[in-house]
N, C-alpha and C. Protein backbone atom coordinates (compact mmCIF):
# COMPACT_ATOMS: atom_id res chain seq x y z
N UNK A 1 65.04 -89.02 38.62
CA UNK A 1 65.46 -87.78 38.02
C UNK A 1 65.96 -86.85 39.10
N UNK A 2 66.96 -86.48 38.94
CA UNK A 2 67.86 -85.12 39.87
C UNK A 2 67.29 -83.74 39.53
N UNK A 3 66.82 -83.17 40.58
CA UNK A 3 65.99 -81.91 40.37
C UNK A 3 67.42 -80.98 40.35
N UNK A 4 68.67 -80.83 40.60
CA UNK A 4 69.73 -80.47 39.86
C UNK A 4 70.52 -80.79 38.58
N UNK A 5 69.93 -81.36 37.99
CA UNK A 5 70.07 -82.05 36.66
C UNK A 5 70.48 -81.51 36.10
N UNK A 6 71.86 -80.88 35.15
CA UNK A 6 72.21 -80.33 34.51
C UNK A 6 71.94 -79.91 32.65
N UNK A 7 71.76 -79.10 32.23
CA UNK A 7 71.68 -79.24 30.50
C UNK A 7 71.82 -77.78 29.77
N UNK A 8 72.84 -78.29 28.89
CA UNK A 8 73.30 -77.13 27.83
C UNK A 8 72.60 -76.81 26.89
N UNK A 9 72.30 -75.34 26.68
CA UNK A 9 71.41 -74.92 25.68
C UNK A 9 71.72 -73.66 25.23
N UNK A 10 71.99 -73.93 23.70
CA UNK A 10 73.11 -73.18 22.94
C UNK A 10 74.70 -72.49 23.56
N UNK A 11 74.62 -73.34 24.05
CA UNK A 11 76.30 -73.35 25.06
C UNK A 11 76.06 -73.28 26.53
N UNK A 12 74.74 -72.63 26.77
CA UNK A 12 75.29 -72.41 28.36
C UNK A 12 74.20 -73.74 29.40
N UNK A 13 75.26 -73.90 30.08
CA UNK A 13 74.22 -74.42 31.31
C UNK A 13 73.64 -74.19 31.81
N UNK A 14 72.10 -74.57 31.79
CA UNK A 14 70.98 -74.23 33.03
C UNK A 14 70.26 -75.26 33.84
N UNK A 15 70.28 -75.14 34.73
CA UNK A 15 69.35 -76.11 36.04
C UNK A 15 68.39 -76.98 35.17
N UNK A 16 67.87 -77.78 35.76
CA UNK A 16 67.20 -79.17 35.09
C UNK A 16 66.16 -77.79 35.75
N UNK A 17 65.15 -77.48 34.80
CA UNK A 17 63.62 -76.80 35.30
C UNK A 17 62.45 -77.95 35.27
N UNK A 18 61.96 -77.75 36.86
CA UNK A 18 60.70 -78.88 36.94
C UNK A 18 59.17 -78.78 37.31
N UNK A 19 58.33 -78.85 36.97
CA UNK A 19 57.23 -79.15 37.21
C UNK A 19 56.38 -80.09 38.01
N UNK A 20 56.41 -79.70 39.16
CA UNK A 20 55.92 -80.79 39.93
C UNK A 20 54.26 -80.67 40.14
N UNK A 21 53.50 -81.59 39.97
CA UNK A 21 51.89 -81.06 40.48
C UNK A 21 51.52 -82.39 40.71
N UNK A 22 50.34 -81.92 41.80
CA UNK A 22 49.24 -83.20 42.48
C UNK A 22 48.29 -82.73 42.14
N UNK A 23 47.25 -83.88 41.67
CA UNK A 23 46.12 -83.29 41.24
C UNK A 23 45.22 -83.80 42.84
N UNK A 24 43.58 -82.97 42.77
CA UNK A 24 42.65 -83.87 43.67
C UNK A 24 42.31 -85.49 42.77
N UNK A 25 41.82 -86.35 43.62
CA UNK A 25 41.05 -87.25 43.12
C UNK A 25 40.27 -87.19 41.72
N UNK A 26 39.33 -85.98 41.83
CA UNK A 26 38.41 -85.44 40.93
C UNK A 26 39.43 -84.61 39.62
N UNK A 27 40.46 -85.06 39.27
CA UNK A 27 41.22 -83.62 38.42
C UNK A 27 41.10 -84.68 37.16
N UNK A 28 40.69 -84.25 35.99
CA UNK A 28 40.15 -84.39 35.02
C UNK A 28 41.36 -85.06 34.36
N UNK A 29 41.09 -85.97 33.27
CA UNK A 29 41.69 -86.94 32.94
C UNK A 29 42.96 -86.46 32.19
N UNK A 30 44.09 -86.76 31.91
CA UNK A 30 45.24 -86.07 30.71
C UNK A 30 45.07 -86.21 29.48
N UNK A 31 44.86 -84.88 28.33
CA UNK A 31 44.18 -84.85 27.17
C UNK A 31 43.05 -83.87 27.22
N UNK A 32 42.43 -83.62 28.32
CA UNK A 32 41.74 -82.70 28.28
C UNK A 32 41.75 -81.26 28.93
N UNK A 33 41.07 -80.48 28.21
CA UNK A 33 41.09 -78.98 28.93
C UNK A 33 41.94 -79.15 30.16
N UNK A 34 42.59 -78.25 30.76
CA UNK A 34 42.64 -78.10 32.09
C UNK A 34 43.43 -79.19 33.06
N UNK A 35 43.87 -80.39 32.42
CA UNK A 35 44.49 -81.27 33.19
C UNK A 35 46.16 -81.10 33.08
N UNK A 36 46.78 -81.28 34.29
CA UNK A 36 48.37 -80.86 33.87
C UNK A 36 48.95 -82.56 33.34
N UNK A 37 49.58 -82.79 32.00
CA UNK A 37 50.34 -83.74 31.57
C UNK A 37 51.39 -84.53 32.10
N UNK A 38 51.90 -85.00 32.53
CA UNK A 38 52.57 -85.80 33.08
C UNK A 38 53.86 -85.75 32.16
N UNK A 39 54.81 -85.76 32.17
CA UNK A 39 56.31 -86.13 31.16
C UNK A 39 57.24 -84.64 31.07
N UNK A 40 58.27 -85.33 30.34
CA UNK A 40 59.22 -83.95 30.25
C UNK A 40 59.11 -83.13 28.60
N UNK A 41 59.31 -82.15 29.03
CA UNK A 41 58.70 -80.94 28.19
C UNK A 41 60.30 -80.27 27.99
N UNK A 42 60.27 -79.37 26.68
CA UNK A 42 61.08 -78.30 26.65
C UNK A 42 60.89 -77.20 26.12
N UNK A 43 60.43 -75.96 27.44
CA UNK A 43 59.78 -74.60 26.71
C UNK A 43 60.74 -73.49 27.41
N UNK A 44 59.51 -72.98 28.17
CA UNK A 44 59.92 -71.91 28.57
C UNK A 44 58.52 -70.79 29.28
N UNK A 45 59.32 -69.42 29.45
CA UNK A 45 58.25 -68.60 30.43
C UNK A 45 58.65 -67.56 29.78
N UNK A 46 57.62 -66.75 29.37
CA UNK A 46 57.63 -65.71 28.87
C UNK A 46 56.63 -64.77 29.12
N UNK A 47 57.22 -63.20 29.56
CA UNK A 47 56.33 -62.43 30.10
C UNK A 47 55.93 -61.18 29.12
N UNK A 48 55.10 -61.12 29.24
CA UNK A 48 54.90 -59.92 27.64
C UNK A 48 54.03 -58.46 28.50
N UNK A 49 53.74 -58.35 29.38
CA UNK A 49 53.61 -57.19 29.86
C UNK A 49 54.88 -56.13 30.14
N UNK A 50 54.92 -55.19 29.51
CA UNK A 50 56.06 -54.66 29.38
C UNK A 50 56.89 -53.62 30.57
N UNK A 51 57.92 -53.26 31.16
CA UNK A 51 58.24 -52.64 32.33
C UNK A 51 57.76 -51.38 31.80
N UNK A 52 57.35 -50.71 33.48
CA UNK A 52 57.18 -49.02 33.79
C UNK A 52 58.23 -49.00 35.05
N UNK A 53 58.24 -47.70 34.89
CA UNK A 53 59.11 -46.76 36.12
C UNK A 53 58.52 -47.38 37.31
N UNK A 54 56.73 -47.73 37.23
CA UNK A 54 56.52 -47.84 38.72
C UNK A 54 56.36 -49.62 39.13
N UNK A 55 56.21 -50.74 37.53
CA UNK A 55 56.18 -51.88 37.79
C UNK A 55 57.81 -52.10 37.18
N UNK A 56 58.38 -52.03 37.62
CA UNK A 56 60.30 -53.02 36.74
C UNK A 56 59.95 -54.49 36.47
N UNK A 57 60.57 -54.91 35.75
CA UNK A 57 60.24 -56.02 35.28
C UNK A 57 61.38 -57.16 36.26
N UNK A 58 60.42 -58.09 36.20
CA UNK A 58 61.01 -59.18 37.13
C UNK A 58 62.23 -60.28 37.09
N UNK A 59 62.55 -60.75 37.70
CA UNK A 59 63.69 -61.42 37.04
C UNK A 59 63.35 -62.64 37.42
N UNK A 60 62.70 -63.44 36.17
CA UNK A 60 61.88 -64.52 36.13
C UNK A 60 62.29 -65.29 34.97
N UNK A 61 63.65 -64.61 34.16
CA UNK A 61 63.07 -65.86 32.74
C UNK A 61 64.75 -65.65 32.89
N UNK A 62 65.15 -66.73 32.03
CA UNK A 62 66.26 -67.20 32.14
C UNK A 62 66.95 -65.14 31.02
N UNK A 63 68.42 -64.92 31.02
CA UNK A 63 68.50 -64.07 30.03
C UNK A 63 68.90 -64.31 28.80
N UNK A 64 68.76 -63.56 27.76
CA UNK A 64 68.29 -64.18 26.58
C UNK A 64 67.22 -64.92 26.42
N UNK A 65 66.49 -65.21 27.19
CA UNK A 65 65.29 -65.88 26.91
C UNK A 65 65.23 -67.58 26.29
N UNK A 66 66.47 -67.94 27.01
CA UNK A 66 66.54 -69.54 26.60
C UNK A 66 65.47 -70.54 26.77
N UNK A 67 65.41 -71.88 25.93
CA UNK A 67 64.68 -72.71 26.24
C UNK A 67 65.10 -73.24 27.65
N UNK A 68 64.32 -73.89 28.29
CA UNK A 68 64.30 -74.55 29.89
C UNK A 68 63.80 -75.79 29.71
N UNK A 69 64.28 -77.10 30.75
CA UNK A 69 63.68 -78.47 30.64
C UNK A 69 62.34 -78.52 31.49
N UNK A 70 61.33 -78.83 31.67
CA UNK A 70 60.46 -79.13 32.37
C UNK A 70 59.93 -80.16 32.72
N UNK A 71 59.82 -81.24 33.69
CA UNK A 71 59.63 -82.17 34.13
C UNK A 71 58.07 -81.69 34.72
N UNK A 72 57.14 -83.12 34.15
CA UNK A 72 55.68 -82.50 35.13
C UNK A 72 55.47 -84.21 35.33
N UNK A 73 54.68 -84.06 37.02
CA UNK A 73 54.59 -84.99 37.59
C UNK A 73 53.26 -85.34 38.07
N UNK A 74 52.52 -85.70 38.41
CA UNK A 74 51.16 -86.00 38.67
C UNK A 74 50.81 -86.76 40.01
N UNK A 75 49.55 -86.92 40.63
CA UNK A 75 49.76 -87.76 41.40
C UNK A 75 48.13 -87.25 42.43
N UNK A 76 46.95 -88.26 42.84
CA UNK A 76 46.09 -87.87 43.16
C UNK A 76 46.07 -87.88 44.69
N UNK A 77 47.37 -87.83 45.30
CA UNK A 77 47.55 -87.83 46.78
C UNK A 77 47.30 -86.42 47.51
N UNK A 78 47.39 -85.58 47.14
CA UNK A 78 47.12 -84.11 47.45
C UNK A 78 47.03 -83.33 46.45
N UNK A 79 46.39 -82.07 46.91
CA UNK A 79 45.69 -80.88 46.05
C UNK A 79 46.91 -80.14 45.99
N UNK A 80 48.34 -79.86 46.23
CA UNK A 80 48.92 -79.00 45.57
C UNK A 80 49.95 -79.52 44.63
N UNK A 81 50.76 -77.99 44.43
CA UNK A 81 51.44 -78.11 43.66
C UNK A 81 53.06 -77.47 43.87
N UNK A 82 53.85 -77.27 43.07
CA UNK A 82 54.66 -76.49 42.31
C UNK A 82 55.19 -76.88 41.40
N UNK A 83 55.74 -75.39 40.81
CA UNK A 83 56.03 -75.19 39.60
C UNK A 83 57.30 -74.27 40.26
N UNK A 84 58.62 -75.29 39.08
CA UNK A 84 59.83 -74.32 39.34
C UNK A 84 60.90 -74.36 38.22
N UNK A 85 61.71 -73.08 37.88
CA UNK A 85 62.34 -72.93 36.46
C UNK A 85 63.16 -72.11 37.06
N UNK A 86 64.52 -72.61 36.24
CA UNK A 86 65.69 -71.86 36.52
C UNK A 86 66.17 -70.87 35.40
N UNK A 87 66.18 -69.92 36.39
CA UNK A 87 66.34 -68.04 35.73
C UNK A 87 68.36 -68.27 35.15
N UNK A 88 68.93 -68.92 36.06
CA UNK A 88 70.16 -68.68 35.78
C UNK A 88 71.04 -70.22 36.03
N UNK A 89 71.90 -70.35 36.27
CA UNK A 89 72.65 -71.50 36.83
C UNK A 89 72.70 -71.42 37.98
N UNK A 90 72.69 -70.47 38.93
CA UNK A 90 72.24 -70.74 40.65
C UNK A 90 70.91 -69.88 41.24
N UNK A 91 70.08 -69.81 39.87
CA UNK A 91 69.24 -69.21 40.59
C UNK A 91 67.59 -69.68 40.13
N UNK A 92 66.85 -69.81 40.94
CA UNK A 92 65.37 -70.61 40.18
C UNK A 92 64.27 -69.90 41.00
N UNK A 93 63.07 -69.91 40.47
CA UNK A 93 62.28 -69.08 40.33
C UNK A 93 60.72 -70.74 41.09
N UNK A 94 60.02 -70.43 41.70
CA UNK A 94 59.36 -71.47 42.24
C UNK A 94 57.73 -71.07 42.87
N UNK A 95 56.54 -71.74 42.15
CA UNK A 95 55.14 -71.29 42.62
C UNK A 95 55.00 -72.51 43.47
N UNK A 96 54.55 -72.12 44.85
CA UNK A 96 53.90 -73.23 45.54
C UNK A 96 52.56 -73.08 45.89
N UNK A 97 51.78 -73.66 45.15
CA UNK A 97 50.33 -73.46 45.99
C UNK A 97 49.10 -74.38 45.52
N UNK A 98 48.24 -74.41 45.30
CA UNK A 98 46.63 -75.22 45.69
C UNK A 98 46.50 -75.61 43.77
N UNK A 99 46.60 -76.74 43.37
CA UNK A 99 46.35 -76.78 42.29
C UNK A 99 44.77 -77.24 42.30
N UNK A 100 43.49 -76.75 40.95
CA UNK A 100 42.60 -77.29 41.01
C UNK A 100 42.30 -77.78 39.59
N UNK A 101 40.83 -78.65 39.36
CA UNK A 101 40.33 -79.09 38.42
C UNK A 101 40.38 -78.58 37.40
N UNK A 102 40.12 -77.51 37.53
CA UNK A 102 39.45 -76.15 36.45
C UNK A 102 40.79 -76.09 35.75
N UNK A 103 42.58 -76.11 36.29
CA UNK A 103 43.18 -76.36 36.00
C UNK A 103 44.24 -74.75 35.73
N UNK A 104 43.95 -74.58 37.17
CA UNK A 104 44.55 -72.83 37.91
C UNK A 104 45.53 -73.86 39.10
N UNK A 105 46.77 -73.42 39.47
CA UNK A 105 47.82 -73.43 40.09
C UNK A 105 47.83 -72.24 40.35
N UNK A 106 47.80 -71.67 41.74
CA UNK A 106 48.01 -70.36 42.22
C UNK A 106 48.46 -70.72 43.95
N UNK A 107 49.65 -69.42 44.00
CA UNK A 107 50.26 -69.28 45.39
C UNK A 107 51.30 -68.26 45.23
N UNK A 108 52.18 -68.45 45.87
CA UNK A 108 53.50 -67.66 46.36
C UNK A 108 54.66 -67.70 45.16
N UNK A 109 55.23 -66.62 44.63
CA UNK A 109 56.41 -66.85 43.48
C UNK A 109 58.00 -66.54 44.48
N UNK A 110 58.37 -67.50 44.58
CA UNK A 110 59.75 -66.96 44.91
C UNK A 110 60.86 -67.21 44.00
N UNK A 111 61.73 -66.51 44.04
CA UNK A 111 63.01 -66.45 42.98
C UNK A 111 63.75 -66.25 43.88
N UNK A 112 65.16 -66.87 43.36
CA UNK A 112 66.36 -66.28 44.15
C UNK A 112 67.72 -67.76 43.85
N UNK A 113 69.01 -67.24 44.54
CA UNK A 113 69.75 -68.35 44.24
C UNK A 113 69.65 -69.51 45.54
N UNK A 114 69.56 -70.65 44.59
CA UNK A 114 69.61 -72.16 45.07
C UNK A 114 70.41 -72.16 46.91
N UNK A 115 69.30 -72.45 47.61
CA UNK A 115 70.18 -72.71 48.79
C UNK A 115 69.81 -71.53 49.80
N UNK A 116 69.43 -70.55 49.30
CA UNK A 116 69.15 -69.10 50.10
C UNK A 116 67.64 -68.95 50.09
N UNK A 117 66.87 -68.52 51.20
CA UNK A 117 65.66 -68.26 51.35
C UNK A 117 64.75 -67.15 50.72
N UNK A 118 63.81 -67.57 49.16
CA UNK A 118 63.81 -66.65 48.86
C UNK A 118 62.46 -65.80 49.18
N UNK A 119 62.66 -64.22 48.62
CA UNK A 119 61.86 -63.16 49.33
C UNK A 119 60.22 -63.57 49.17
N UNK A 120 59.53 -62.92 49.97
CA UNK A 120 58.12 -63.08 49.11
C UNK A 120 57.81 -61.84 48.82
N UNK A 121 56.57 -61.81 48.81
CA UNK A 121 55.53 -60.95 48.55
C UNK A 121 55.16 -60.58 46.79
N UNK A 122 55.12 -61.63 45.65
CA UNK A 122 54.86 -61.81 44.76
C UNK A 122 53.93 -63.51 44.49
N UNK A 123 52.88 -63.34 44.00
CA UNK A 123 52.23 -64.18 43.71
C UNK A 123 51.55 -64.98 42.18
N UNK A 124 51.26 -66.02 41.79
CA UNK A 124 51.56 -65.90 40.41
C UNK A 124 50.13 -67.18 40.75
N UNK A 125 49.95 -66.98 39.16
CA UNK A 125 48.80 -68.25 38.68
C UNK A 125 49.02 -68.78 37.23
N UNK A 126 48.74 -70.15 37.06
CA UNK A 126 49.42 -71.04 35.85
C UNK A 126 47.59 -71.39 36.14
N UNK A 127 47.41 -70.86 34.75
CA UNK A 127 45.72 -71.27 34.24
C UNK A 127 45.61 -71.40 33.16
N UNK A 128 44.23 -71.82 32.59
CA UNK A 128 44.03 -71.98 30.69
C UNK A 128 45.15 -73.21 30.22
N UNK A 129 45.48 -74.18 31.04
CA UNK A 129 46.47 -75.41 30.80
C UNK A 129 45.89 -75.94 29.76
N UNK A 130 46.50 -76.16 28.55
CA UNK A 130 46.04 -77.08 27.82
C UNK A 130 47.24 -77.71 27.23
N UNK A 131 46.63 -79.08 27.45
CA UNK A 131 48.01 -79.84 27.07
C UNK A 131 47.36 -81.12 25.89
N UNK A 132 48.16 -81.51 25.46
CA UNK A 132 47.85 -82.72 24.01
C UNK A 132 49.20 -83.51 24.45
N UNK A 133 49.13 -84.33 23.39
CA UNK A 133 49.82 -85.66 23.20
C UNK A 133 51.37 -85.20 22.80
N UNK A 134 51.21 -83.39 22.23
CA UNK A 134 52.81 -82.64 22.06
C UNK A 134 53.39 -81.59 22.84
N UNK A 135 52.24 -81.30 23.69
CA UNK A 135 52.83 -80.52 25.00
C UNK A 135 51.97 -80.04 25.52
N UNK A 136 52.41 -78.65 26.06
CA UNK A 136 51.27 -78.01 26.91
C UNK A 136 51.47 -76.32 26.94
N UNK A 137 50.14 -76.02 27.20
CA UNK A 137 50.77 -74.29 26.93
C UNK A 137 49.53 -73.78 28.16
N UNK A 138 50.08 -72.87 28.79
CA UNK A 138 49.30 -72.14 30.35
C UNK A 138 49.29 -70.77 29.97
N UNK A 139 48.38 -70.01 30.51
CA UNK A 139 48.59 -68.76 30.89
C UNK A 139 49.39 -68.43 32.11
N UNK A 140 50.06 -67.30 32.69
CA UNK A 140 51.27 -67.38 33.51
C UNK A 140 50.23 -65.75 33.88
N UNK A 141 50.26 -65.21 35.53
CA UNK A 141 49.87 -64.05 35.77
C UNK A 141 50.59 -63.87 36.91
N UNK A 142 51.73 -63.11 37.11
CA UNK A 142 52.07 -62.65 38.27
C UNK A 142 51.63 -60.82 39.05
N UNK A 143 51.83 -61.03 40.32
CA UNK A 143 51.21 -59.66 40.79
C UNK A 143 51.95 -59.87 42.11
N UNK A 144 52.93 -58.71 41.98
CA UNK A 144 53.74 -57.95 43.09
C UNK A 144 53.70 -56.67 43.61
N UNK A 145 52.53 -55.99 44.62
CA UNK A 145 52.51 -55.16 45.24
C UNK A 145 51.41 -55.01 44.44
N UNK A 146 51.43 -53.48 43.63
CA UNK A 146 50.25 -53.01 42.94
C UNK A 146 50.45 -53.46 41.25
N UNK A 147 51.27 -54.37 41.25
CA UNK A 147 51.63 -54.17 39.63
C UNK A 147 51.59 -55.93 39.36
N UNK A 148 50.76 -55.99 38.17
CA UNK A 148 49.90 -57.27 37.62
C UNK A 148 51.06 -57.43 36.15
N UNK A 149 51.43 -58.70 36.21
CA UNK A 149 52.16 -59.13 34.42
C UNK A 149 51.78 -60.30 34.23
N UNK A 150 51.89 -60.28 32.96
CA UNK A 150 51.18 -61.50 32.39
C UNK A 150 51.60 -62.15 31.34
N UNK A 151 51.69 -63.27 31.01
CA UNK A 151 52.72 -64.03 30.37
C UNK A 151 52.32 -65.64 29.93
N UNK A 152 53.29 -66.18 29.48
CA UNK A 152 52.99 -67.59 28.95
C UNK A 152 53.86 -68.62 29.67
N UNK A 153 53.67 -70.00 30.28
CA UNK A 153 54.40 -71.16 30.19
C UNK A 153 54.10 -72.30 29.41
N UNK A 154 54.99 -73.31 28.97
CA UNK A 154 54.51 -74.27 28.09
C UNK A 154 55.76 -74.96 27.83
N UNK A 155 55.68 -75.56 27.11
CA UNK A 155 56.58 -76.60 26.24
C UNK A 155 56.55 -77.83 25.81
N UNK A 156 57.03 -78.32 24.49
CA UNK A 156 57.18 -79.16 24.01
C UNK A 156 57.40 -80.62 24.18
N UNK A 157 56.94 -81.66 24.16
CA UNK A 157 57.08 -82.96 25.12
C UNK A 157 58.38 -83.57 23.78
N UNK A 158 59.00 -83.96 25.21
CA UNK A 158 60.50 -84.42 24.67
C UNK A 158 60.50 -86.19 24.54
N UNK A 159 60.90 -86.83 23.91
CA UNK A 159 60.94 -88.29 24.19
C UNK A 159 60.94 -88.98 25.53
């Protein structure tokens, strides 16, 4: 699979969005609480904490709020992870950090366009994973400077 993978959705093109994660040895079996699923998904990220003057809202979800592809990968060779979804056609949004049992992914959020180094100082956590045999749905929490949002990832398992 090409992590530039192309796909149209309701006319427009967006980046193949992927899910990559390693579990530890110990990370609980797929089907239950807390384990990340393995296969391709089609959801999305959605943030429902709403902008203030002093938090602006981030530029994290595609506009219009399109569906996204998600590829999730597994693998008991190391404890991390990422998680990455494309905001636009050159631009993707990416968590790298420590995935555990309990079934929390937390680290660094960077966004920005493909190819360019993007900024930090925003951090995010993918927790409350629960996934079945038709997809999977996370809690999503990002926090940049003094200002906390909070939101959903998930999606639908595709053939």
């Amino acid at each position: 699979m090409e992590k530039n993978a192309m796909r149209r959705i309701a006319g427009t093109a967006f980046a193949l969005v992927c899910l990559f994660a390693t579990t530890a040895p110990q990370a609980r079996p797929a089907g239950e609480a807390g384990a990340i699923p393995a296969g391709r998904y089609e959801g999305g990220v959605v943030i429902t904490t709403a902008p203030t003057a002093a938090c602006p809202g981030l530029d994290v979800v595609p506009r219009g709020e399109l569906a996204m592809v998600i590829d999730v990968t597994s693998s008991t060779a190391s404890p991390n992870a990422q998680v990455t979804w494309a905001t636009s056609l050159e631009s993707v949004c990416t968590i790298g950090g420590a995935y555990d049992a309990r079934g929390v992914i937390e680290g660094p959020l960077g966004c920005g366009r493909l190819g360019e180094p993007f900024p930090s100082g925003t951090t995010a956590e993918v927790s409350e994973i629960t996934p079945s045999a038709h997809g999977f749905a996370a809690a999503l929490h990002l926090r940049r400077a003094a200002c906390t949002y909070a939101g959903h990832i998930g999606g639908v398992r595709l053939p």
